[in-house]
PDB file of N, CA and C in Angstrom:
ATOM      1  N   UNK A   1      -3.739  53.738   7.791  1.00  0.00           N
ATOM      2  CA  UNK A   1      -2.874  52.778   7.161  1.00  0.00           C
ATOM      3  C   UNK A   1      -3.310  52.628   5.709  1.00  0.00           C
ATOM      4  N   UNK A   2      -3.116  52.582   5.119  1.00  0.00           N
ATOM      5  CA  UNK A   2      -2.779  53.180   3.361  1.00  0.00           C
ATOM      6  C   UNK A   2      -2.179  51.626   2.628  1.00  0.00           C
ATOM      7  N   UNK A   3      -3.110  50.909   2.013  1.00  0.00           N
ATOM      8  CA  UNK A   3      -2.158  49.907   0.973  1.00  0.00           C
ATOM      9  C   UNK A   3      -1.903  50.407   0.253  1.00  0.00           C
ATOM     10  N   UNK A   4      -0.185  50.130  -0.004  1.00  0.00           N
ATOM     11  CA  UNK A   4       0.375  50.272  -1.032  1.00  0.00           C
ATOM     12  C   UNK A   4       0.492  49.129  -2.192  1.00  0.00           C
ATOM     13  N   UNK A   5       1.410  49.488  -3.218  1.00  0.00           N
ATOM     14  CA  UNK A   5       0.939  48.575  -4.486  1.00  0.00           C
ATOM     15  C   UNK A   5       2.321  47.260  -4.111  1.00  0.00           C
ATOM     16  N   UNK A   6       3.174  47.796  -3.267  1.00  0.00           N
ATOM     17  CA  UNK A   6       4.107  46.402  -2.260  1.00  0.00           C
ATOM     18  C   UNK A   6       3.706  45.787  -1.410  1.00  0.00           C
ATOM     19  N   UNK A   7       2.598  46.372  -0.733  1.00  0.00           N
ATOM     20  CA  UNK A   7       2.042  45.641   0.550  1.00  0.00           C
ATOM     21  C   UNK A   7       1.158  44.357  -0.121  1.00  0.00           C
ATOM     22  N   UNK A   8       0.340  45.128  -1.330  1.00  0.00           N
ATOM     23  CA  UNK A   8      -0.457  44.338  -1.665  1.00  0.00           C
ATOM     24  C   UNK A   8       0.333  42.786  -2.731  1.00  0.00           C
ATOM     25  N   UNK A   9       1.562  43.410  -3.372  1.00  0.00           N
ATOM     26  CA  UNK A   9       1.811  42.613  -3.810  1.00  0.00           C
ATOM     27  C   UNK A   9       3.047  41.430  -3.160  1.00  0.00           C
ATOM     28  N   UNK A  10       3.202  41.474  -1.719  1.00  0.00           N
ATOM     29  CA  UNK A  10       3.724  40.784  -0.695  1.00  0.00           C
ATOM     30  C   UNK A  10       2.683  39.616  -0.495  1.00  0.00           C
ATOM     31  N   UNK A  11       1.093  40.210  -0.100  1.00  0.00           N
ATOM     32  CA  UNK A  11       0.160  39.892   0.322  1.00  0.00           C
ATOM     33  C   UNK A  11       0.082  38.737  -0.665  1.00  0.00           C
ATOM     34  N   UNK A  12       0.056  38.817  -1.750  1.00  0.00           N
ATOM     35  CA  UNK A  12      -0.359  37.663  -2.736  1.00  0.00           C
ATOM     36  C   UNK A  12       0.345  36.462  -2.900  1.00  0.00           C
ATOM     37  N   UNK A  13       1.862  37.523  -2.843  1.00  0.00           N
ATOM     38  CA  UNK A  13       2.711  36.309  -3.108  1.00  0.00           C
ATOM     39  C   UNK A  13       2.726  35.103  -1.723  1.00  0.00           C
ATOM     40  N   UNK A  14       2.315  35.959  -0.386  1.00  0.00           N
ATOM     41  CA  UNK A  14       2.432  34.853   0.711  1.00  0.00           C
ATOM     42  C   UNK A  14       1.137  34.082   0.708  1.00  0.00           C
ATOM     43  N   UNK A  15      -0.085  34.622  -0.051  1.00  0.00           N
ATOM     44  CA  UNK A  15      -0.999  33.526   0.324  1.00  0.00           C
ATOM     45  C   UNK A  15      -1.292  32.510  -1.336  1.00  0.00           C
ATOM     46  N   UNK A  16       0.092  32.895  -2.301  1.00  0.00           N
ATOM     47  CA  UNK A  16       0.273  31.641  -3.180  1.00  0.00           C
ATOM     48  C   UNK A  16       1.442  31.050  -2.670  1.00  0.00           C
ATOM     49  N   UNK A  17       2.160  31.680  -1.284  1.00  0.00           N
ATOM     50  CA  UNK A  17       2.701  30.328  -1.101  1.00  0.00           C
ATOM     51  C   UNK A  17       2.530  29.081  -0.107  1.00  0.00           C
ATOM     52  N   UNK A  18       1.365  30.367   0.623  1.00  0.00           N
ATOM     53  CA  UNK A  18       0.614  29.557   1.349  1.00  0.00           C
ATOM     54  C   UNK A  18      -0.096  28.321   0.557  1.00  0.00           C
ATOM     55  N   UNK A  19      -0.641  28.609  -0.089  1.00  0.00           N
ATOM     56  CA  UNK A  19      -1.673  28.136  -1.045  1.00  0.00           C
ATOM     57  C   UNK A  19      -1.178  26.903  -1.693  1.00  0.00           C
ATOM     58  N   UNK A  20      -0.044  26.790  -2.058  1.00  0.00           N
ATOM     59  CA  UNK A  20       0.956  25.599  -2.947  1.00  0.00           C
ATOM     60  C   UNK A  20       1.680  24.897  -1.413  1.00  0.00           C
ATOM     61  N   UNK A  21       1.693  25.277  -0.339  1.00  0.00           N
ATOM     62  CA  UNK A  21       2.114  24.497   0.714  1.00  0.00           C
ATOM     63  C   UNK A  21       1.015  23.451   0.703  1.00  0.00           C
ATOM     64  N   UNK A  22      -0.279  23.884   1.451  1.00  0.00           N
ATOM     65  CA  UNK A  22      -1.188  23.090   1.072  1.00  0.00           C
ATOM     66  C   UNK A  22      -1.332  21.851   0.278  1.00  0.00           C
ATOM     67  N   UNK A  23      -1.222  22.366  -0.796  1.00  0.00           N
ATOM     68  CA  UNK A  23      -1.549  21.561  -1.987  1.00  0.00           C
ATOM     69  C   UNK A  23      -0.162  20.401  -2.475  1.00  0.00           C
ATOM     70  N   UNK A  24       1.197  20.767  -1.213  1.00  0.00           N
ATOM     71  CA  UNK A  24       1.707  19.842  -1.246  1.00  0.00           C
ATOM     72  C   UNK A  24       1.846  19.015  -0.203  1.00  0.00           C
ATOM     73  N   UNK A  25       1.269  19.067   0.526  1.00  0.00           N
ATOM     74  CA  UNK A  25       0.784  18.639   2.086  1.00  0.00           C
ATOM     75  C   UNK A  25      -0.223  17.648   1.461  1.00  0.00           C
ATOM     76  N   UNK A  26      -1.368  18.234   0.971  1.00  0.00           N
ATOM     77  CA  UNK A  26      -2.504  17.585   0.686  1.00  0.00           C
ATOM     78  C   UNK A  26      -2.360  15.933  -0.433  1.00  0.00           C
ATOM     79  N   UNK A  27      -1.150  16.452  -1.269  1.00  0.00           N
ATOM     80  CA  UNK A  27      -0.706  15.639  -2.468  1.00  0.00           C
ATOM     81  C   UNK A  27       0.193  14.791  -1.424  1.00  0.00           C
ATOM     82  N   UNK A  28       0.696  14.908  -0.867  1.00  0.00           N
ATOM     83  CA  UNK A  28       1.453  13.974   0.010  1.00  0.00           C
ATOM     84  C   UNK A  28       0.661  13.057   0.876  1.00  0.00           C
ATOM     85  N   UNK A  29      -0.363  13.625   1.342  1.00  0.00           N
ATOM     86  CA  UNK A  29      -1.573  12.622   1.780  1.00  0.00           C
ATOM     87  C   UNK A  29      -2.129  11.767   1.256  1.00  0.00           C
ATOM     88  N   UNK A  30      -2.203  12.198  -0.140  1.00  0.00           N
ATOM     89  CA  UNK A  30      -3.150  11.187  -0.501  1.00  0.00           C
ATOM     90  C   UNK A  30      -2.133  10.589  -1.004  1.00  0.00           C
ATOM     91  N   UNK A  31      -1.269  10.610  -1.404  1.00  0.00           N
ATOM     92  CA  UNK A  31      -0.193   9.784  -2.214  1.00  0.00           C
ATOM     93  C   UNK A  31       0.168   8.662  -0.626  1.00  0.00           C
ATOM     94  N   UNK A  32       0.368   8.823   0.446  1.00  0.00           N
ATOM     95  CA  UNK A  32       0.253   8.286   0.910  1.00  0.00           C
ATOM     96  C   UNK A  32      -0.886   7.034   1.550  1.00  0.00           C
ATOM     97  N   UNK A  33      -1.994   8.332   1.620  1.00  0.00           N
ATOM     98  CA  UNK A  33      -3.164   7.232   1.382  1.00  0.00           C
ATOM     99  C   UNK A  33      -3.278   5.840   0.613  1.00  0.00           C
ATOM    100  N   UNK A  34      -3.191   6.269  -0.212  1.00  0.00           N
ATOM    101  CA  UNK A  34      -3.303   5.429  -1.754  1.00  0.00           C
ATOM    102  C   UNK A  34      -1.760   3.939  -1.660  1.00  0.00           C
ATOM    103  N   UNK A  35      -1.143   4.556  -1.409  1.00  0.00           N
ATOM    104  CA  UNK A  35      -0.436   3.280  -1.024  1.00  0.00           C
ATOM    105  C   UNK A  35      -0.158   2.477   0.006  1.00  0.00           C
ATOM    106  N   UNK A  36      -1.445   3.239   1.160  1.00  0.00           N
ATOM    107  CA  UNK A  36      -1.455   2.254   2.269  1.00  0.00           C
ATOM    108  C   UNK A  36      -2.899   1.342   1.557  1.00  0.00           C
ATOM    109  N   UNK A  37      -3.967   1.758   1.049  1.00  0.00           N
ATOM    110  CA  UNK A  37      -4.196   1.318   0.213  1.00  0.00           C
ATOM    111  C   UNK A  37      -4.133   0.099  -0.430  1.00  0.00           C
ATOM    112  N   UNK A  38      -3.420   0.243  -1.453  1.00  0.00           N
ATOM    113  CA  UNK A  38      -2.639  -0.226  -2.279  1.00  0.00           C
ATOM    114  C   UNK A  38      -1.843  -1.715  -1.609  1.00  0.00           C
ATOM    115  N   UNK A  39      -1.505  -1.602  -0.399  1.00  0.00           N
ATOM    116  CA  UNK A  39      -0.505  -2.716   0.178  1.00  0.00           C
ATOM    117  C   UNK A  39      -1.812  -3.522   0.920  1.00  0.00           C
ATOM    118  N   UNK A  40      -3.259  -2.729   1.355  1.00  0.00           N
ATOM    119  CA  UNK A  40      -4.071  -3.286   2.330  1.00  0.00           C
ATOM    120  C   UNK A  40      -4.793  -4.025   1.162  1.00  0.00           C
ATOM    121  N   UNK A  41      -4.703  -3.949  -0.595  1.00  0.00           N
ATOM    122  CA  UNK A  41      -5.532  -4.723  -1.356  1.00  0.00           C
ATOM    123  C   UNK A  41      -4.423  -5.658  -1.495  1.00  0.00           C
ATOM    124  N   UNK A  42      -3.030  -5.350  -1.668  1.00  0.00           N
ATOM    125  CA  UNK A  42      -2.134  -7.059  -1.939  1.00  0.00           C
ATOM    126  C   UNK A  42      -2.362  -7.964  -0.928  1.00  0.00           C
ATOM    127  N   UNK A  43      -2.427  -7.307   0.324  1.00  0.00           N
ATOM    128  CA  UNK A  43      -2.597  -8.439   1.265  1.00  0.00           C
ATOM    129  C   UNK A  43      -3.966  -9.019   1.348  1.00  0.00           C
ATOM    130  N   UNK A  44      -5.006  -8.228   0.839  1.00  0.00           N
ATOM    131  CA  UNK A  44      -6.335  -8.936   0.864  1.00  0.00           C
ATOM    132  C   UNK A  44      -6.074 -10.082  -0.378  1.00  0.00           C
ATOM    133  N   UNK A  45      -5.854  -9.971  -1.608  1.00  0.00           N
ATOM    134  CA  UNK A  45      -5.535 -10.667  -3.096  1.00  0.00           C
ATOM    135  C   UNK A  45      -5.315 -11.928  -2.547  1.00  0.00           C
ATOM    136  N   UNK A  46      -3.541 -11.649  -2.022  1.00  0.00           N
ATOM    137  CA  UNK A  46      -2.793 -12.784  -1.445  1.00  0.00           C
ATOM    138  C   UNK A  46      -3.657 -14.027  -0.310  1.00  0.00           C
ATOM    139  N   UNK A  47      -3.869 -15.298  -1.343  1.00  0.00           N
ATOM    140  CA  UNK A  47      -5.086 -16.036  -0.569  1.00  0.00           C
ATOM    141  C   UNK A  47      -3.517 -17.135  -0.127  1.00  0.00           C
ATOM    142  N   UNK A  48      -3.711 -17.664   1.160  1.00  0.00           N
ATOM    143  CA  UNK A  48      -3.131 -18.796   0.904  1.00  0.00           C
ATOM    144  C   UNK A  48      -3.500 -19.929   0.972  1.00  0.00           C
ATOM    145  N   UNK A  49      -2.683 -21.663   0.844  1.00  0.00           N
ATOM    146  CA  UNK A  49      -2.849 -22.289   0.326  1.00  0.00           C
ATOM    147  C   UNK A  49      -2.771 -23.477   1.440  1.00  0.00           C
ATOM    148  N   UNK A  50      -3.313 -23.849   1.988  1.00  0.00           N
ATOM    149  CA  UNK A  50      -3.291 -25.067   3.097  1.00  0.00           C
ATOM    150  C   UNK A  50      -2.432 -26.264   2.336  1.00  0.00           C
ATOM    151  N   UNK A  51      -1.390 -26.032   2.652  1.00  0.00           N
ATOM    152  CA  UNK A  51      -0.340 -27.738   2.153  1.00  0.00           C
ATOM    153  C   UNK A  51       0.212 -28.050   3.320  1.00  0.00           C
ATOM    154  N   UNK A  52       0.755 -29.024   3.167  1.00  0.00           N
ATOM    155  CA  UNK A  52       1.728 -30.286   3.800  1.00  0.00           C
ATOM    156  C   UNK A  52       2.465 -30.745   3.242  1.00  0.00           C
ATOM    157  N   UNK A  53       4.202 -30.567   3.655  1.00  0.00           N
ATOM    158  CA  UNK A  53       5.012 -31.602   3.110  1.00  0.00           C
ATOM    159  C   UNK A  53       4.946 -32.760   3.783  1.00  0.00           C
ATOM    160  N   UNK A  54       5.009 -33.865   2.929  1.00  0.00           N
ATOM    161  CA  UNK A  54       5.306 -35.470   3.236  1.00  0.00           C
ATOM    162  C   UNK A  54       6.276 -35.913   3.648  1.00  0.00           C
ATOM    163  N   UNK A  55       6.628 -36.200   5.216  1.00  0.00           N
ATOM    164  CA  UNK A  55       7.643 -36.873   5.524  1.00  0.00           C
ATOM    165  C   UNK A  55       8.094 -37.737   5.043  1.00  0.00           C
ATOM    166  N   UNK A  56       7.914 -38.191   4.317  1.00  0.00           N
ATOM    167  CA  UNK A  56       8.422 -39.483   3.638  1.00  0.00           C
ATOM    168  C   UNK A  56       8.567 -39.431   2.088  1.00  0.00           C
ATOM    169  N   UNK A  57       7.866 -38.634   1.627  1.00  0.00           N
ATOM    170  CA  UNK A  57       8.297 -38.308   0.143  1.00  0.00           C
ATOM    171  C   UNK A  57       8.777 -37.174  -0.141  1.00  0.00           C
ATOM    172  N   UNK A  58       8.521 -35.984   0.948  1.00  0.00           N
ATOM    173  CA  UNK A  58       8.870 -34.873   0.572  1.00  0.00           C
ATOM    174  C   UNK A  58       7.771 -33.979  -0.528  1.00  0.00           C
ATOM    175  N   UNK A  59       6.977 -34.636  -0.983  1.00  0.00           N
ATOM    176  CA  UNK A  59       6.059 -33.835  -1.515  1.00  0.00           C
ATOM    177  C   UNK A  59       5.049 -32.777  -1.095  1.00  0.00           C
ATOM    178  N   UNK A  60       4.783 -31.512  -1.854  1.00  0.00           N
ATOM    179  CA  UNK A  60       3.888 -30.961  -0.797  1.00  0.00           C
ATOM    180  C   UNK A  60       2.458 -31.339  -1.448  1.00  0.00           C
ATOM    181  N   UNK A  61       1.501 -31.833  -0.397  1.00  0.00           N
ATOM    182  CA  UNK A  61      -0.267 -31.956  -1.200  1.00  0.00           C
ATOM    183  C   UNK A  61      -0.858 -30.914  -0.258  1.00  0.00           C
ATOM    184  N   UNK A  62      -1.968 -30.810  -0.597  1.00  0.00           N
ATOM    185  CA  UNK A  62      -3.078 -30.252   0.037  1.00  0.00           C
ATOM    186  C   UNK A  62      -3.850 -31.205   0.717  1.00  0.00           C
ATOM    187  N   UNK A  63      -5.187 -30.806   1.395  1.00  0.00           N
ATOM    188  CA  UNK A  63      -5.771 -31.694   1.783  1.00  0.00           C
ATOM    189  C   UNK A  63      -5.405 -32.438   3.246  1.00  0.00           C
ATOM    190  N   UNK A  64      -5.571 -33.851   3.491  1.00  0.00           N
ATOM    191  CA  UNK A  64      -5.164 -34.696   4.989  1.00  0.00           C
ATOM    192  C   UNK A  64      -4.295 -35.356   5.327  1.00  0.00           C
ATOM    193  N   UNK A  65      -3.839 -36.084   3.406  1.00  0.00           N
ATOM    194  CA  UNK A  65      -2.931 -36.944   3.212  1.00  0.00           C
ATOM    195  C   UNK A  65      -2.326 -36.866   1.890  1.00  0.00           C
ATOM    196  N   UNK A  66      -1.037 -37.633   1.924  1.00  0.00           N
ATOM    197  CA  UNK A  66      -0.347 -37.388   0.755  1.00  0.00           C
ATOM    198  C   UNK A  66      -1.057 -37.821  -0.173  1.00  0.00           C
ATOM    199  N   UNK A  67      -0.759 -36.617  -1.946  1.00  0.00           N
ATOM    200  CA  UNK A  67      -1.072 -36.988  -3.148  1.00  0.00           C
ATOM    201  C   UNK A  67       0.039 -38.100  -3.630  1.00  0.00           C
ATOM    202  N   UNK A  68       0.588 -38.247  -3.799  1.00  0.00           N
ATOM    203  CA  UNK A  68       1.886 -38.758  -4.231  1.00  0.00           C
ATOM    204  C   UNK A  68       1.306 -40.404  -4.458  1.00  0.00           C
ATOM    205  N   UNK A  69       0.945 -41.296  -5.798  1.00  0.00           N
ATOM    206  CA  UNK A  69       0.893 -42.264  -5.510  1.00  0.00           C
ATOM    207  C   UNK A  69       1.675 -43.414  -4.921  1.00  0.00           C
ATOM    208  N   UNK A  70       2.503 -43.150  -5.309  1.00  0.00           N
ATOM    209  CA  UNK A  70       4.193 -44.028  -5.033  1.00  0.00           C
ATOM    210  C   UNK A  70       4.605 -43.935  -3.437  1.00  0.00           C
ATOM    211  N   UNK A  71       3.939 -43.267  -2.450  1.00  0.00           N
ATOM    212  CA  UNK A  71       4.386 -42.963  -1.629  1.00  0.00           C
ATOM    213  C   UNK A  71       3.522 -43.768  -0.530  1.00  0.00           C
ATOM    214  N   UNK A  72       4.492 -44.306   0.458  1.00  0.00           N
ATOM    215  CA  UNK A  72       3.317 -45.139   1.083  1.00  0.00           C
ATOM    216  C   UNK A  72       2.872 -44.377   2.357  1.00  0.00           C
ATOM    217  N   UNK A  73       2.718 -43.225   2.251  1.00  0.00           N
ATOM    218  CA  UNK A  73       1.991 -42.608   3.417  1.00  0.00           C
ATOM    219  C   UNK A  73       0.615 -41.931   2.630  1.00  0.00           C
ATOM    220  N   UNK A  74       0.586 -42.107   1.757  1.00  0.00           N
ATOM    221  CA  UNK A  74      -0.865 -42.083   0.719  1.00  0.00           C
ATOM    222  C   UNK A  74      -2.024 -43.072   1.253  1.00  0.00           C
TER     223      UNK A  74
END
């Protein structure tokens, strides 16, 4: 069996396209990676905030009891 100068140049072209499959497989990974990522640091960031609206004033405070001075559930 004898390479020829087609065999060989078949040969190349399938293992650059092998080669760029890869490398878009691989780029798709991490691009995916990266924005699971990416969504697992917003949700870490995102702190929240212990409130209460006031039945009676409608205000929201933090804390046990209403901020609101005017409000007689203060």
């Amino acid at each position: 069996m004898m390479l020829s100068v087609g065999k060989i140049f078949w040969l190349v072209i399938i293992l650059i396209a092998v080669w760029y499959i890869f490398k878009i497989i691989e780029k798709r990974k991490l691009n995916q990676d990266n924005n699971t990522q990416k969504k697992d640091n917003d949700n870490i960031n995102r702190k929240g905030i212990d409130a209460f609206k006031c039945d009676i004033c409608g205000l929201w405070s933090t804390g046990k009891k209403c901020n609101n001075k005017e409000c007689s559930n203060s």
